[in-house]
N, C-alpha and C. Protein backbone atom coordinates (compact mmCIF):
# COMPACT_ATOMS: atom_id res chain seq x y z
N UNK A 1 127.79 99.74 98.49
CA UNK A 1 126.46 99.17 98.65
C UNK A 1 125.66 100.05 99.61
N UNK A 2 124.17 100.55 99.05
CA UNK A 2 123.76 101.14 100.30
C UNK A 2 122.98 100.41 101.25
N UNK A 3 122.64 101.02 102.36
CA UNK A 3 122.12 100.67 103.70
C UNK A 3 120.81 100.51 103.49
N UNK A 4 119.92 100.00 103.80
CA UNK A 4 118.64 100.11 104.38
C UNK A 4 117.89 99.91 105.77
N UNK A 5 117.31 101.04 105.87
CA UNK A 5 116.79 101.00 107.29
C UNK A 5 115.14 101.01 107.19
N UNK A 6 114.36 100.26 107.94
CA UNK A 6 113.05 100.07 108.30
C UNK A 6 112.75 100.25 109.37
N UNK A 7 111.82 101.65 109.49
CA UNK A 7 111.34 102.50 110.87
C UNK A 7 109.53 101.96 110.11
N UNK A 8 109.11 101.14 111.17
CA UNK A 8 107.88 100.94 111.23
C UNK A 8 107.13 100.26 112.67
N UNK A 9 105.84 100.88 112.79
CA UNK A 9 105.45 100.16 113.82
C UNK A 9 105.55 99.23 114.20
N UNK A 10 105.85 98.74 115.62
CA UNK A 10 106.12 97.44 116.24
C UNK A 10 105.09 96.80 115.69
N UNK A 11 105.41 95.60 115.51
CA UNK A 11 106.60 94.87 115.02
C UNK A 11 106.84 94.87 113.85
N UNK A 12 106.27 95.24 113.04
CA UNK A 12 105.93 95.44 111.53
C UNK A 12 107.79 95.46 111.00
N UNK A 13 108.64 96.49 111.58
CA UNK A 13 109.86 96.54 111.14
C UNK A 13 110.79 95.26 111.34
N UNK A 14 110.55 94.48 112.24
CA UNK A 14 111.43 92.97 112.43
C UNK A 14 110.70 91.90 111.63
N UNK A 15 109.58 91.97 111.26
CA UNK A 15 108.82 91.23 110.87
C UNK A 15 109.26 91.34 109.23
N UNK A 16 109.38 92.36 108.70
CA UNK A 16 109.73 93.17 107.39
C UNK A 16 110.84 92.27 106.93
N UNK A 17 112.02 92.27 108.42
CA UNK A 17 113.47 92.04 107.76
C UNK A 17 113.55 90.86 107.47
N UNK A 18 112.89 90.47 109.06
CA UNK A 18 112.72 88.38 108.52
C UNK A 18 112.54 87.92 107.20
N UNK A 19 111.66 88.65 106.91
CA UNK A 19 110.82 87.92 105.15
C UNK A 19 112.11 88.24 104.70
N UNK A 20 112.84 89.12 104.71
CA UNK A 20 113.57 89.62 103.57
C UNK A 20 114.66 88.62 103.92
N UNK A 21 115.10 88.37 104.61
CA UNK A 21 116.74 87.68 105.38
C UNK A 21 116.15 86.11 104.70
N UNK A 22 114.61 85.77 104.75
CA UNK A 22 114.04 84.25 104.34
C UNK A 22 114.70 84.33 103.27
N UNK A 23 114.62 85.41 101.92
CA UNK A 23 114.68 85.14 100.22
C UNK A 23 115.83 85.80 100.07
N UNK A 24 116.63 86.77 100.85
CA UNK A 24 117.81 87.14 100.46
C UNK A 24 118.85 86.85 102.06
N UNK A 25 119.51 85.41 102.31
CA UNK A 25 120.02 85.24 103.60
C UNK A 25 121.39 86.21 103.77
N UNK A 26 121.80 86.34 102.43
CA UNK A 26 123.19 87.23 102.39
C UNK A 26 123.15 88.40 103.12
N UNK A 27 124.50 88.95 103.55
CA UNK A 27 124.28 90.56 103.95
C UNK A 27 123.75 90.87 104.95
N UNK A 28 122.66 90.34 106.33
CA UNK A 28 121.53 90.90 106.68
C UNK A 28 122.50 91.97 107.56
N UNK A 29 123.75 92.12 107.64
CA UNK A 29 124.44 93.44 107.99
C UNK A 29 123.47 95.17 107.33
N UNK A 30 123.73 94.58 106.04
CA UNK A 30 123.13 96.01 104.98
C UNK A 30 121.81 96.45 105.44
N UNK A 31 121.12 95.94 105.85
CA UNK A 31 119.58 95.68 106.50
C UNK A 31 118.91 95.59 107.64
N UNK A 32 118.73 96.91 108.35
CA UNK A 32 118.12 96.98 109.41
C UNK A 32 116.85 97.16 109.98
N UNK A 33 116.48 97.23 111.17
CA UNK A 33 114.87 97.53 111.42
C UNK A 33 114.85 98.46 112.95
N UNK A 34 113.62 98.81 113.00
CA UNK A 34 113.49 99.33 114.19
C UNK A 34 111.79 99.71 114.14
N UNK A 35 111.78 98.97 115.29
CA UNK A 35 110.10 98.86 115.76
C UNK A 35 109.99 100.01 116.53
N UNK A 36 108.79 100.75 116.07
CA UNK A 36 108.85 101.94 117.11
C UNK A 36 107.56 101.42 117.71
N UNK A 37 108.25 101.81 119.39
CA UNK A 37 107.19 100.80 120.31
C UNK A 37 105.75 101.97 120.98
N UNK A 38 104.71 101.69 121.13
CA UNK A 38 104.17 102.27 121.41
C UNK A 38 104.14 103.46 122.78
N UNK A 39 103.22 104.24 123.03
CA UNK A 39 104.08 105.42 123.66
C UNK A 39 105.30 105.53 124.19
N UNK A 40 106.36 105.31 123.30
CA UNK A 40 107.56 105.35 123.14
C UNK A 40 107.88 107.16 122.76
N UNK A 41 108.39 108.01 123.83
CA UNK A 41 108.61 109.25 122.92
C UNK A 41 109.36 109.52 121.89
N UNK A 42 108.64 110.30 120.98
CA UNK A 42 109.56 110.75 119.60
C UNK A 42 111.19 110.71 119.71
N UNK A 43 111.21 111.61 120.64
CA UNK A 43 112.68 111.70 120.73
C UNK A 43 113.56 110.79 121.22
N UNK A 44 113.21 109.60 122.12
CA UNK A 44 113.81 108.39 122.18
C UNK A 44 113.65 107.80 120.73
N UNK A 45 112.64 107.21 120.37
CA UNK A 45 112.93 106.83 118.97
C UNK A 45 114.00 107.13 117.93
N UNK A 46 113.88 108.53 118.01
CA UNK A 46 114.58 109.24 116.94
C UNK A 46 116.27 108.61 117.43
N UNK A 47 116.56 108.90 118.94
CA UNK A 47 117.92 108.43 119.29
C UNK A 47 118.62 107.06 119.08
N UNK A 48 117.15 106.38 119.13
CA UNK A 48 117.50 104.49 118.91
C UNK A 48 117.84 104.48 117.44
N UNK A 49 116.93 105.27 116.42
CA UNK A 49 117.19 105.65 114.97
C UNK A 49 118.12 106.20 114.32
N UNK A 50 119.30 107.04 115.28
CA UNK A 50 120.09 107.25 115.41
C UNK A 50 121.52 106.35 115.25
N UNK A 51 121.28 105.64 116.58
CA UNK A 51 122.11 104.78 116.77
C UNK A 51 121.79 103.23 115.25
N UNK A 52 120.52 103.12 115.39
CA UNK A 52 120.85 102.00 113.93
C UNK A 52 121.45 102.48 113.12
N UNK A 53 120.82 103.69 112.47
CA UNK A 53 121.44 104.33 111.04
C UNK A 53 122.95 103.99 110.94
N UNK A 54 123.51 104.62 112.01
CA UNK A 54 125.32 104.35 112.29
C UNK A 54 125.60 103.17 112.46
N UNK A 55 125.15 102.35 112.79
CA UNK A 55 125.37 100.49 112.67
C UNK A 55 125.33 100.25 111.15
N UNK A 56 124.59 101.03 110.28
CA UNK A 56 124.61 100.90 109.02
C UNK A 56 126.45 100.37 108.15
N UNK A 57 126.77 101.35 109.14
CA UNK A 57 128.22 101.16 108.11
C UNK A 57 128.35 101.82 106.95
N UNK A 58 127.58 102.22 106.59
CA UNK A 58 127.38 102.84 104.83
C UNK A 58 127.36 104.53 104.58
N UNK A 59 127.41 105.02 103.79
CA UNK A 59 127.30 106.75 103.78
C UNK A 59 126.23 106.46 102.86
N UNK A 60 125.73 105.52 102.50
CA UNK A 60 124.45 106.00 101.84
C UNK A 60 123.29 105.13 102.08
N UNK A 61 122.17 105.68 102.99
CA UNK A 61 121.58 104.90 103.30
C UNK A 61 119.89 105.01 102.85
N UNK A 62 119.08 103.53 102.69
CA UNK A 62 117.71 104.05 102.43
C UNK A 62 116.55 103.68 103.48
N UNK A 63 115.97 104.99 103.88
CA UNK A 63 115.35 104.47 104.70
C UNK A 63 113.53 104.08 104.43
N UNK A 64 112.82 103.02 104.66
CA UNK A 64 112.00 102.96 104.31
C UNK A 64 110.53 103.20 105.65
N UNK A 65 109.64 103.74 105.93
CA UNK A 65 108.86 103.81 106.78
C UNK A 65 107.14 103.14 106.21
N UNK A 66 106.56 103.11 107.33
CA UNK A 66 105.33 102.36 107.30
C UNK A 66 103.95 103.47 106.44
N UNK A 67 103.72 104.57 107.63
CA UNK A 67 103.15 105.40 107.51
C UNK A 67 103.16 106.47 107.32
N UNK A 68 103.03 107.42 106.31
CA UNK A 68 103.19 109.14 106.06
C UNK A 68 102.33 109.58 107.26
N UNK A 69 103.06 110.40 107.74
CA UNK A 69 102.72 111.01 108.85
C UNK A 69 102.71 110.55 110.18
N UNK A 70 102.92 109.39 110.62
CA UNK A 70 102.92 108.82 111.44
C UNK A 70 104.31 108.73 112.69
N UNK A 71 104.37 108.64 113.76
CA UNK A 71 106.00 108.86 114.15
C UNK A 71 106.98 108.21 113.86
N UNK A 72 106.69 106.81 112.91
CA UNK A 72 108.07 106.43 112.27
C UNK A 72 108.72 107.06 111.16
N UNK A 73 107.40 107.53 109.97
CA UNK A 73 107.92 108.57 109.26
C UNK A 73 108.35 109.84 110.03
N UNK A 74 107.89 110.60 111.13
CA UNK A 74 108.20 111.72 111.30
C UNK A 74 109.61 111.85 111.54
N UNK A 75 109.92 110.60 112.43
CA UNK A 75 111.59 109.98 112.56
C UNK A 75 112.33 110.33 111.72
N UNK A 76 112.21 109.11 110.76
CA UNK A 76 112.69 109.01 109.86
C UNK A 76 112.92 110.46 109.00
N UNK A 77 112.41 111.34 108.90
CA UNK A 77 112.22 112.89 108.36
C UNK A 77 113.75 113.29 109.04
N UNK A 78 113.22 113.27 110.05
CA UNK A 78 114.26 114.06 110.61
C UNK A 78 115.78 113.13 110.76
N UNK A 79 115.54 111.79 110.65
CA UNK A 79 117.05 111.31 110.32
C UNK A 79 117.73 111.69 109.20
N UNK A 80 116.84 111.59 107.89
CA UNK A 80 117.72 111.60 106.42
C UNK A 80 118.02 112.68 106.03
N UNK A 81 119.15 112.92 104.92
CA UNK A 81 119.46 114.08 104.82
C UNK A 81 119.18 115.02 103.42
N UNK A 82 118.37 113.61 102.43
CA UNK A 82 117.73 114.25 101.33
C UNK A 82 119.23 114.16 100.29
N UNK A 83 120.38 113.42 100.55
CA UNK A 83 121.28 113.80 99.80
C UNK A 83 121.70 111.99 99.64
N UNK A 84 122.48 111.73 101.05
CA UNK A 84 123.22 110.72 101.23
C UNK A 84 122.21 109.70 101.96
N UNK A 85 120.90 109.59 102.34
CA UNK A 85 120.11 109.32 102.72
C UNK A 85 118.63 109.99 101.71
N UNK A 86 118.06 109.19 101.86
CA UNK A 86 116.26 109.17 101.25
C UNK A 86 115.23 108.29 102.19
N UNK A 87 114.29 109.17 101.95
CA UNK A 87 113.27 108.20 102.61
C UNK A 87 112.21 108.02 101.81
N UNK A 88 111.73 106.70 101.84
CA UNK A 88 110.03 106.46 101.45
C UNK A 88 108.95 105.64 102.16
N UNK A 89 107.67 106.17 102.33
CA UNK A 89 106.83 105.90 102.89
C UNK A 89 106.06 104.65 102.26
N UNK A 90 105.25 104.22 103.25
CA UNK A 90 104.11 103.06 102.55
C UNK A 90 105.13 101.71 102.20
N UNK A 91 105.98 101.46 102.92
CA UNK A 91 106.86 100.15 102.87
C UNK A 91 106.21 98.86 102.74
N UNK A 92 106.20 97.74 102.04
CA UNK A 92 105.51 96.45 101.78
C UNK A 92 106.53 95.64 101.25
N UNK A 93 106.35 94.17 101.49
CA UNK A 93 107.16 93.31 100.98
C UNK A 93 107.87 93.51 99.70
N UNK A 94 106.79 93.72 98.54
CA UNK A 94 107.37 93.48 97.20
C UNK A 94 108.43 94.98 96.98
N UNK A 95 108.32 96.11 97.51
CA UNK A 95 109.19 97.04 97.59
C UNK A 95 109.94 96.92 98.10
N UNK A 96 110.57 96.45 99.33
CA UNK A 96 111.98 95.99 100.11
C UNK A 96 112.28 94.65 99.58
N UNK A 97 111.99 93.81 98.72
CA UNK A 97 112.08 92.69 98.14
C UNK A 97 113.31 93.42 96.78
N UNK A 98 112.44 94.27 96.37
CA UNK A 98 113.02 94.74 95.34
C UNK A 98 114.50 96.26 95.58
N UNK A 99 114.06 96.73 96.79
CA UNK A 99 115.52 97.52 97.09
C UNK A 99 116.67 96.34 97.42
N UNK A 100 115.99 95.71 98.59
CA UNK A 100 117.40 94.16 98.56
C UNK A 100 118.06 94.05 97.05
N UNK A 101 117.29 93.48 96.07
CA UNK A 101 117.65 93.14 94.83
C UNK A 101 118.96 93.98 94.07
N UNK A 102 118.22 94.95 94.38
CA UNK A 102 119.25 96.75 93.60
C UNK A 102 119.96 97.49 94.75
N UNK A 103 120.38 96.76 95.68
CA UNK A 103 121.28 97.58 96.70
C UNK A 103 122.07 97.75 95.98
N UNK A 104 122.88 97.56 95.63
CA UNK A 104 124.12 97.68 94.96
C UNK A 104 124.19 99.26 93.86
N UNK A 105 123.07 99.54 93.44
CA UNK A 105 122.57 100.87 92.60
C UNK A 105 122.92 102.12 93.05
N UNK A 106 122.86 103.23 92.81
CA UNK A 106 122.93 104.32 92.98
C UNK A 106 121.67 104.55 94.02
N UNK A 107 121.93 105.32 95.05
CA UNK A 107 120.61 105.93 95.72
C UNK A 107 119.84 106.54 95.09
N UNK A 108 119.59 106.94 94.20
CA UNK A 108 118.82 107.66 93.14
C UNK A 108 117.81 106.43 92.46
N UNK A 109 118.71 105.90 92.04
CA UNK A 109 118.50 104.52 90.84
C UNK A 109 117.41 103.81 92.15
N UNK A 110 118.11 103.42 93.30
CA UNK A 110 117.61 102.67 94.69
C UNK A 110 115.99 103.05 94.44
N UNK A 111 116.13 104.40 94.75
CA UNK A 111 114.45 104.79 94.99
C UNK A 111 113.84 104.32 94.35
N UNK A 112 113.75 104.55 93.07
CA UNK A 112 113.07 104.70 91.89
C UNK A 112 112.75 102.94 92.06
N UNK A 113 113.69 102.48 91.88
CA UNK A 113 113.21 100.62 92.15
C UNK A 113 112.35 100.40 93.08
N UNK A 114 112.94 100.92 94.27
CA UNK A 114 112.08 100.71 95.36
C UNK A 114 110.16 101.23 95.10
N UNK A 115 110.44 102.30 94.67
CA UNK A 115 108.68 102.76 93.87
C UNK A 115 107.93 102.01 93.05
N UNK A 116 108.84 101.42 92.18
CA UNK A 116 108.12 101.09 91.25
C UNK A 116 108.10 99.54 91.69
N UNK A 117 108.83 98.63 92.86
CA UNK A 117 108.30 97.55 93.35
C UNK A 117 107.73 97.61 93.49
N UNK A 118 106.94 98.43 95.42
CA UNK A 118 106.03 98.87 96.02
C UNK A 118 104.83 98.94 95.27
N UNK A 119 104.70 99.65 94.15
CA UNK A 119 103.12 99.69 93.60
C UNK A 119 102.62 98.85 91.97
N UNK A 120 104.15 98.05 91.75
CA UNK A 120 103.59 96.66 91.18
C UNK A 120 103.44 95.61 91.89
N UNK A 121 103.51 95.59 92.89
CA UNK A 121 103.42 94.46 93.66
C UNK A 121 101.87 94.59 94.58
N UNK A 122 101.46 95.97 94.29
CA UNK A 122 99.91 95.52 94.98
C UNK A 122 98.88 95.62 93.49
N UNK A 123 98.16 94.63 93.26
CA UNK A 123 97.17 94.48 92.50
C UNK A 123 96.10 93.81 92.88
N UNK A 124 94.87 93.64 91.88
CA UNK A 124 93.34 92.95 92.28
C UNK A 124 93.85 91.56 91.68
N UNK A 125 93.73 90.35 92.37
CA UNK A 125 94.21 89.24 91.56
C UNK A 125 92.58 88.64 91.26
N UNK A 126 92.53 88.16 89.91
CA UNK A 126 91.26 87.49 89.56
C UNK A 126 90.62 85.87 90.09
N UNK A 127 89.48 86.11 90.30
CA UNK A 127 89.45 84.64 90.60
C UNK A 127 88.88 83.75 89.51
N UNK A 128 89.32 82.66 89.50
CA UNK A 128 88.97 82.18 88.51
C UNK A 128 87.86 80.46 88.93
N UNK A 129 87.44 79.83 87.80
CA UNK A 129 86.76 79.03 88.19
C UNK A 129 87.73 77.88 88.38
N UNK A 130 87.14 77.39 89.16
CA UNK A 130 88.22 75.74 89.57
C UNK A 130 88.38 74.76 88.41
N UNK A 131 89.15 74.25 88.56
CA UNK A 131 89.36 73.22 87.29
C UNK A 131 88.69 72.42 87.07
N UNK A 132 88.05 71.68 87.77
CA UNK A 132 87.05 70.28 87.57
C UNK A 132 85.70 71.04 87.50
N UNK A 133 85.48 72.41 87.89
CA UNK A 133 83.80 72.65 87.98
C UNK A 133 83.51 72.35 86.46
N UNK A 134 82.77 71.49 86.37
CA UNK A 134 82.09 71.27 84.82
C UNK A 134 80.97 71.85 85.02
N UNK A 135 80.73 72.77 83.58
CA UNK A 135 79.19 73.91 83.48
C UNK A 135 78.80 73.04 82.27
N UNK A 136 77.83 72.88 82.89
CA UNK A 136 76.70 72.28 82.00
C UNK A 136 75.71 73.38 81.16
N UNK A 137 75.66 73.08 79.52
CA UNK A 137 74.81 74.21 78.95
C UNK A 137 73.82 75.19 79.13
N UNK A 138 73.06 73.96 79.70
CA UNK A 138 71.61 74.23 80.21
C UNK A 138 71.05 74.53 81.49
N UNK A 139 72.28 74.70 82.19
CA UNK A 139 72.08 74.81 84.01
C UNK A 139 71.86 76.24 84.32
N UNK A 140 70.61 76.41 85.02
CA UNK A 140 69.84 77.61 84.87
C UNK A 140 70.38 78.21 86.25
N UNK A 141 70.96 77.24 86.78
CA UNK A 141 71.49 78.37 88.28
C UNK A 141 73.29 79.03 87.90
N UNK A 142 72.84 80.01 88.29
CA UNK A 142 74.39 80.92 88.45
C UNK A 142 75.12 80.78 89.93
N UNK A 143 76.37 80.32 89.77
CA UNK A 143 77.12 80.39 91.01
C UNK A 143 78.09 80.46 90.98
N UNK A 144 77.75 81.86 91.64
CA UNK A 144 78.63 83.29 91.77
C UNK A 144 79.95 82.88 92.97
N UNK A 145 80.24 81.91 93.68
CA UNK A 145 80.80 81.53 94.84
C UNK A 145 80.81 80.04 94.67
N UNK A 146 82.16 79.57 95.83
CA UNK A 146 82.70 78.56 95.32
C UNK A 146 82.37 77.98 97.01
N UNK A 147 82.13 76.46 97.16
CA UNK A 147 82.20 75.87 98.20
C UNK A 147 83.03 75.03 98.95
């Protein structure tokens, strides 16, 4: 089973795991976080990032970060190894919703789920009209907004 790790801004990364531990209580071993705290130096980070990764337990781990470019990704860069480890940026519920789901997968297979959660899970949702508004034929006002 692989690992997952969440390097994102405080608090964003504990906040991440909670939701996830709410809909999947099993495991929360496989599933870690780490808030990177503000002027916190890189290189402490990187060492605390360190030390989770190896709490992992796993040789194959995925790590997910908040922001490209930012010092949790830059971390995270320099933790993984591109082999036995991967990283991906732009982390959101419905994408760690969906690596939980497919831990069990190939790290390869992992990513690819994890991607294609992440950017089905953000869309424009429509609004629609309320159920009881009754439109009358002939009603010459438009309303565009609901009260």
């Amino acid at each position: 089973m692989n690992g997952i790790l969440i390097i994102a801004h405080a608090p964003l990364a504990t906040a991440l795991r909670q939701c996830v531990l709410h809909v999947f209580p099993d495991n929360p071993t496989s599933l870690a976080a780490l808030d990177v705290q503000p002027n916190m130096p890189p290189e402490e980070t990187l060492a605390q990032a360190r030390i989770v990764f190896g709490q992992l337990g796993t040789s194959h781990v995925l790590v997910l970060a908040d922001v490209f470019g930012a010092t949790p990704c830059n971390v995270a860069q320099k933790l993984v190894d591109g082999v036995h480890s991967k990283l991906i940026t732009g982390v959101n519920l419905p994408m760690l919703l969906r690596t939980v789901s497919y831990r069990h997968e190939s790290l390869e297979a992992l990513v690819s789920r994890a991607v294609t959660g992440g950017t089905q899970g953000v869309m424009q949702v429509a609004i629609t009209a309320p159920q009881n508004q009754i439109r009358r034929p002939n009603d010459q006002e438009h309303h565009d907004h609901q009260q």
